[in-house]
Protein backbone atom coordinates (compact mmCIF):
# COMPACT_ATOMS: atom_id res chain seq x y z
CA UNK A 1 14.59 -49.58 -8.52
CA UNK A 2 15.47 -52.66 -10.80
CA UNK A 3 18.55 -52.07 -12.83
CA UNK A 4 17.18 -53.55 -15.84
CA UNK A 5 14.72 -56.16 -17.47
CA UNK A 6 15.43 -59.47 -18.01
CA UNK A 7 13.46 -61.35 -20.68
CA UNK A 8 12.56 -65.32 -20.35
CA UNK A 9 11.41 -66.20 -24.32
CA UNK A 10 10.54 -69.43 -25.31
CA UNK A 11 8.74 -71.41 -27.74
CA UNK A 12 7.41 -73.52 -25.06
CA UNK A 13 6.14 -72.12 -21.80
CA UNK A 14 9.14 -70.75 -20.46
CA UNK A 15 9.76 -72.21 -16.92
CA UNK A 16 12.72 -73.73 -18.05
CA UNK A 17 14.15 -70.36 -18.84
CA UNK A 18 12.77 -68.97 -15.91
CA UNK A 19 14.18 -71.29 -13.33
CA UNK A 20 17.54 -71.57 -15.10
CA UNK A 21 18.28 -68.10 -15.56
CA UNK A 22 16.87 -66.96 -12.16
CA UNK A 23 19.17 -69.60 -10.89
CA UNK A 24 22.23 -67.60 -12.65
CA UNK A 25 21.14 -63.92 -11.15
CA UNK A 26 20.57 -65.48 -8.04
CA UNK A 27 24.58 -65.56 -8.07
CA UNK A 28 24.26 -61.36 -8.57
CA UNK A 29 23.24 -58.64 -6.38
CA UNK A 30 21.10 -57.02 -8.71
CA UNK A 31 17.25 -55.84 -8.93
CA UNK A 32 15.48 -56.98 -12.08
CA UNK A 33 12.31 -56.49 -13.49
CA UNK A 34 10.91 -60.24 -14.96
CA UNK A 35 9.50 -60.32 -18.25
CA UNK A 36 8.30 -63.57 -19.41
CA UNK A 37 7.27 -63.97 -22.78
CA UNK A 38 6.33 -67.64 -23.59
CA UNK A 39 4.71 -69.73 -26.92
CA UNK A 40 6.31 -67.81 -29.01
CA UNK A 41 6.61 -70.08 -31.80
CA UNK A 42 6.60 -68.57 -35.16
CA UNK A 43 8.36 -65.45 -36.91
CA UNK A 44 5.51 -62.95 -36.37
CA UNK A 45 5.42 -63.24 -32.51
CA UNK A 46 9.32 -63.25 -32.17
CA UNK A 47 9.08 -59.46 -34.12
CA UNK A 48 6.09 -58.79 -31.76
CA UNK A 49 8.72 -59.82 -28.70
CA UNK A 50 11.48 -58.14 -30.12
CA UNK A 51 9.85 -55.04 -30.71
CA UNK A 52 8.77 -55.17 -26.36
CA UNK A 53 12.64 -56.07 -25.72
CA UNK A 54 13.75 -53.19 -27.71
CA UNK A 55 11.62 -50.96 -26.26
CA UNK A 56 12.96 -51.43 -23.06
CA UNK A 57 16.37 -51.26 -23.94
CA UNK A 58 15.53 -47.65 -25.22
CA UNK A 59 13.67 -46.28 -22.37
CA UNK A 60 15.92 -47.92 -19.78
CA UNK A 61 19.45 -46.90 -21.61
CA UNK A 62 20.22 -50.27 -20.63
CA UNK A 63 20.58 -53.61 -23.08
CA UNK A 64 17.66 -56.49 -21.34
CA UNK A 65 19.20 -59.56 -20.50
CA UNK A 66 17.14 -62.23 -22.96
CA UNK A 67 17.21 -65.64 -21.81
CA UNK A 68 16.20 -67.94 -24.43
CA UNK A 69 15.47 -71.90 -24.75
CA UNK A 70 13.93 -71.38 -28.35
CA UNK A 71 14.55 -74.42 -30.34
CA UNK A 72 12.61 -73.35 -33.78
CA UNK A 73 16.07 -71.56 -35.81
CA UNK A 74 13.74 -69.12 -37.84
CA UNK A 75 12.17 -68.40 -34.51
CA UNK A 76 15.53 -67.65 -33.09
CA UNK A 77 17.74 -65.97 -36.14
CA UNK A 78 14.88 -62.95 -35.26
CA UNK A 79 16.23 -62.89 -31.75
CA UNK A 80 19.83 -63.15 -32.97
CA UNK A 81 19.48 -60.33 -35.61
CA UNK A 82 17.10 -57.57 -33.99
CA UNK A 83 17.22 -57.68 -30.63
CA UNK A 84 18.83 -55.08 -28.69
CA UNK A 85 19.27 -57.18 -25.60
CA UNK A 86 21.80 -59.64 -24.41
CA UNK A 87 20.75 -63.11 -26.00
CA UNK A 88 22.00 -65.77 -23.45
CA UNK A 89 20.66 -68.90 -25.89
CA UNK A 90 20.55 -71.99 -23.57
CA UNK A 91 19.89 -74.31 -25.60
CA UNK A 92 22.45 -73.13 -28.41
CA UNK A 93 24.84 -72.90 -25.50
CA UNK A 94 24.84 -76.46 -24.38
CA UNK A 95 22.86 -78.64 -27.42
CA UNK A 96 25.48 -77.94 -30.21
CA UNK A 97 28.44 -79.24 -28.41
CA UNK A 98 26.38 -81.94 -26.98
CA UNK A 99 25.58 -83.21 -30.75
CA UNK A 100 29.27 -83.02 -31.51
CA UNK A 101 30.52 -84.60 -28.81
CA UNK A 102 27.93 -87.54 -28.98
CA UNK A 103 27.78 -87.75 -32.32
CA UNK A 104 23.82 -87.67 -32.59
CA UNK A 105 21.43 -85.14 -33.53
CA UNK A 106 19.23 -83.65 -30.53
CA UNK A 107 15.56 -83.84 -31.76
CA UNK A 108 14.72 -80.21 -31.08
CA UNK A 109 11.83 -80.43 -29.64
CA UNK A 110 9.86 -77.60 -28.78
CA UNK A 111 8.83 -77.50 -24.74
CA UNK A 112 8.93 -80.30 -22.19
CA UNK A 113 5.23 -80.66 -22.43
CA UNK A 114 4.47 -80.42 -25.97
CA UNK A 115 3.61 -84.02 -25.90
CA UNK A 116 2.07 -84.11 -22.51
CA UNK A 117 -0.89 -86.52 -23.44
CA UNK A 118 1.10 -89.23 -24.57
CA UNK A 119 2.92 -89.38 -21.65
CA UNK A 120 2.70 -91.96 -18.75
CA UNK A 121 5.03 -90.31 -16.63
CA UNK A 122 3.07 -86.98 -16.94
CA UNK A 123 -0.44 -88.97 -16.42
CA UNK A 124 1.25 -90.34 -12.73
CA UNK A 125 2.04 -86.70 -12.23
CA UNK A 126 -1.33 -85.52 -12.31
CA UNK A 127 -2.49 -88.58 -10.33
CA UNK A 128 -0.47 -88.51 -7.92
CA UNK A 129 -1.51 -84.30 -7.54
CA UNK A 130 -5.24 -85.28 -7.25
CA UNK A 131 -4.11 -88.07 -4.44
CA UNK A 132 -1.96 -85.56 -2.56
CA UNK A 133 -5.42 -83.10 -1.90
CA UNK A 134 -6.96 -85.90 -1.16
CA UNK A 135 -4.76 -86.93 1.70
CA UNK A 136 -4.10 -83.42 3.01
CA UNK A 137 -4.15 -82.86 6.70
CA UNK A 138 -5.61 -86.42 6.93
CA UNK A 139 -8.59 -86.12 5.30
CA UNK A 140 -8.93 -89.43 4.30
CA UNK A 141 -7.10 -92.74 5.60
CA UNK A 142 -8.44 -94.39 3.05
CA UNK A 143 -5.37 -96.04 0.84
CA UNK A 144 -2.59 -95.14 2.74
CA UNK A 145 -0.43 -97.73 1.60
CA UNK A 146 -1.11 -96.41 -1.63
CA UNK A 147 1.24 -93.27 -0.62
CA UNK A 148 4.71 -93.43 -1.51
CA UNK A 149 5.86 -90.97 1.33
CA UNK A 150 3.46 -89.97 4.31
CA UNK A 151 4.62 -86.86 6.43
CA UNK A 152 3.83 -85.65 10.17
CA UNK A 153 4.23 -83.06 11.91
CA UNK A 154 2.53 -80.10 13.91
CA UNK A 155 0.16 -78.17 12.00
CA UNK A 156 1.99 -75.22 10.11
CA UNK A 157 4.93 -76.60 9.62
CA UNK A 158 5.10 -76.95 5.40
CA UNK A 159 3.29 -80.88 5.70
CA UNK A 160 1.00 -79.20 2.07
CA UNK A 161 3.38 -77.17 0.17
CA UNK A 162 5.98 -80.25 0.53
CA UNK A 163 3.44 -82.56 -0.52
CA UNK A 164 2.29 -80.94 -3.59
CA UNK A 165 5.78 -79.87 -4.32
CA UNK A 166 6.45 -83.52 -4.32
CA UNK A 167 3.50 -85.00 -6.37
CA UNK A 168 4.07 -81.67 -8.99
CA UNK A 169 7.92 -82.26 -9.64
CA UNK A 170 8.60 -85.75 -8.86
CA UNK A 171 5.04 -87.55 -9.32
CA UNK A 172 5.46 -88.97 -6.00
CA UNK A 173 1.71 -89.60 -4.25
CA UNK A 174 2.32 -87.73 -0.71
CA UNK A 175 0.42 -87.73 1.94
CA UNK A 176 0.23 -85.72 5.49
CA UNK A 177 -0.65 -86.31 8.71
CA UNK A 178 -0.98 -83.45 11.41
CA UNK A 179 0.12 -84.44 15.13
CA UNK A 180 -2.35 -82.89 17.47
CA UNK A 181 -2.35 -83.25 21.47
CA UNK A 182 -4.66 -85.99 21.79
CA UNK A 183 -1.48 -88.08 19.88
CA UNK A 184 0.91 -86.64 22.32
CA UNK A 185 -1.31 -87.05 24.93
CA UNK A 186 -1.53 -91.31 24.40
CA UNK A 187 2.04 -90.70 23.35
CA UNK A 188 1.79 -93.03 20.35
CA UNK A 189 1.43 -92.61 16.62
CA UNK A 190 -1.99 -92.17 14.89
CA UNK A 191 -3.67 -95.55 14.73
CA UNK A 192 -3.98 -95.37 10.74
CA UNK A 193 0.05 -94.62 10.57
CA UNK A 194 1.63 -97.48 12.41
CA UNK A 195 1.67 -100.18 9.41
CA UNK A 196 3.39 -97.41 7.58
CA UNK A 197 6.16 -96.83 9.31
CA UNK A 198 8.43 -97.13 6.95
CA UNK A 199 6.81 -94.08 4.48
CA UNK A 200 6.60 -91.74 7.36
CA UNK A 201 8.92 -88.73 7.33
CA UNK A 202 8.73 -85.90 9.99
CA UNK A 203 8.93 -82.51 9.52
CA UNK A 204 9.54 -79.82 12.19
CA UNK A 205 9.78 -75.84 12.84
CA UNK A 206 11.14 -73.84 15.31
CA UNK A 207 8.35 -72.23 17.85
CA UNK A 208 8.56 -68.84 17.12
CA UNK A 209 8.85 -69.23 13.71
CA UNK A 210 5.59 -71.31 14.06
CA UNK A 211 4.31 -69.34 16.28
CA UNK A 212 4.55 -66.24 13.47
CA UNK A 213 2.98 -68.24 11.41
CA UNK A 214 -0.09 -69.21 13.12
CA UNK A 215 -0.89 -65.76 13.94
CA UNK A 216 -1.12 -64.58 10.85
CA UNK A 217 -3.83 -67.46 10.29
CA UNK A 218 -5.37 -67.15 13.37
CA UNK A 219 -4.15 -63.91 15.39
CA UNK A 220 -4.15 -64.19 19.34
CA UNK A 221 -5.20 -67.41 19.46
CA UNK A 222 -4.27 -70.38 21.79
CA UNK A 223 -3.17 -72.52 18.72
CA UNK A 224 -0.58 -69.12 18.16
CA UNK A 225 0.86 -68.79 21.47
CA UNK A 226 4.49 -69.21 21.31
CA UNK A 227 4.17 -71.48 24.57
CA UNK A 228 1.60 -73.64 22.78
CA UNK A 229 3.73 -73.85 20.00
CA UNK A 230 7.02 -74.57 21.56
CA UNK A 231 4.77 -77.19 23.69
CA UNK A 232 3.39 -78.88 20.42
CA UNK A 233 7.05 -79.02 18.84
CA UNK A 234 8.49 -80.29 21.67
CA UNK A 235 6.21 -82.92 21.77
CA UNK A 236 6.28 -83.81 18.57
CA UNK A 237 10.38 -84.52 18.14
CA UNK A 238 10.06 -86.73 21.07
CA UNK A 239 7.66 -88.48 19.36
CA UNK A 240 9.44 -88.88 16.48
CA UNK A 241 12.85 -89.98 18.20
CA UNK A 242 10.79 -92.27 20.44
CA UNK A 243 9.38 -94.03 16.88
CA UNK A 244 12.36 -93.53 14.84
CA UNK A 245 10.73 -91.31 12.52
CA UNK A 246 13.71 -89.60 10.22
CA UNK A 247 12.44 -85.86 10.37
CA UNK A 248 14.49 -82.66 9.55
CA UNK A 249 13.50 -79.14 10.42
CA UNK A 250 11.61 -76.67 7.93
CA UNK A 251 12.81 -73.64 9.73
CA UNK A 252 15.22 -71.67 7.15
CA UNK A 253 14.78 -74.72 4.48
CA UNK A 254 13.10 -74.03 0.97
CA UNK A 255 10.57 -76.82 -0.36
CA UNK A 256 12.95 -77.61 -3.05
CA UNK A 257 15.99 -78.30 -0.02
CA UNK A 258 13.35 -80.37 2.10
CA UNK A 259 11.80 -82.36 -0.97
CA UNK A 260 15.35 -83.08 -2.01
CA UNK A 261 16.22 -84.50 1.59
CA UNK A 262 12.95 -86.15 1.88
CA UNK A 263 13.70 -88.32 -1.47
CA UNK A 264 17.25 -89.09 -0.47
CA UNK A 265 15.92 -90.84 2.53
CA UNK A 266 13.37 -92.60 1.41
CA UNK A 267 12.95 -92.53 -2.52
CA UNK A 268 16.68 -91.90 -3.39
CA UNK A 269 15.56 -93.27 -7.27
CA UNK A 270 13.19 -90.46 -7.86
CA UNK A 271 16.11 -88.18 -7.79
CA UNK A 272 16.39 -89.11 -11.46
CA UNK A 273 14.32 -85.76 -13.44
């Protein structure tokens, strides 16, 4: 059973709260329940909030942990002065000795998207999303050089959530490329790949985690047979150390670790958030 609730508020939409205090429980063993409780940008809804995080602490005997990156100070002296919980106040925490210490005012502004369709930066973003499903699993060849990174790899082994993951966070316009036997069978790289070279990154799996995999997409099947799989693997990182593909292994790696390397190899500037 969780030990207690933990409350993500903002006046924004909250994944900033989310992903920054999931990344400090993470460093816990602890069960919590997830509460998150965004646009909450005026004194009415912060009572309405506070009167759910209250409620909690009551039934559960047990103050809610309230993660909070509200900006709005009448929004947040509610939080501050009726709420039960533990107020961890992110923004408060880092922003006022930033201002001191650099001598500047931070401009408070509410969310990371509020301004979303004046930005370039978030217009590339969704671009480079509707050019990612475009080139998934080689669907099209069309405008490959128009991809900033192209991966390979055996089918299964994380070529669309890595390519979305990348186009989503970093706006980067990714496109993949399944081996399949007939490649390892002429023992070359895809025809539309070879002037590419240089964008292609590999990915990899072990075969029985592949192999797990498959069969839940397509149980008892040829394509699932571990010895298929570990054939198709095999295959595949020969392939790539016989073109000098850089490839890493998707095994026990989240998309977040694998995006990460993938940039450092090959886009090391779009590092920068």
């Amino acid at each position: 059973m969780p030990n207690r609730t933990v409350f993500f508020i903002s006046d924004g939409t909250g994944i900033t709260a989310e992903t920054f205090g999931n990344a400090i429980l993470n460093q816990f063993e602890t069960t919590v329940r997830r509460v998150r409780l965004p646009f909450l940008d005026t004194a009415d809804k912060a009572h309405q909030a506070v009167r759910q995080i209250n409620h909690a602490a009551d039934l559960e005997g047990n103050r809610p942990l309230v993660f909070t990156t509200v900006v709005d100070m009448e929004v947040l002296s509610v939080f501050r002065n009726e709420c039960k919980g533990v107020l961890l106040d992110m923004f408060g925490t880092f922003i006022a000795p930033l201002e001191h210490e650099l001598g500047i005012k931070s401009n408070h502004r509410v969310g990371r998207f509020s301004d979303a369709s004046q930005s370039q930066a978030y217009n590339d973003r969704i671009e480079a999303i509707n050019f990612s499903l475009a080139h998934d699993d080689g669907q099209s060849h069309k405008d490959l050089q128009g991809s900033d990174v192209i991966l390979v790899g055996v089918s299964r082994s994380g070529k669309t959530p890595t390519s979305l993951y990348l186009a989503m966070q970093y706006g980067l316009k990714a496109s993949n490329y399944p081996l399949i036997p007939e490649d390892f069978e002429r023992r070359q790289l895809p025809p539309a790949l070879v002037p590419h070279r240089k964008k292609i990154f590999g990915l990899t799996i072990a075969p029985e985690r592949l192999s797990q995999i498959r069969n839940e997409r397509r149980p008892n099947s040829r394509y699932a047979q571990l010895e298929n799989c570990r054939m198709e693997v095999s295959e595949a990182e020969a392939m790539m150390r016989r073109e000098g593909i850089r490839w890493l292994s998707t095994t026990t790696k989240s998309i977040e670790e694998i995006a990460t390397t993938i940039l450092q190899e090959i886009r090391p500037e779009r590092l920068e958030y």
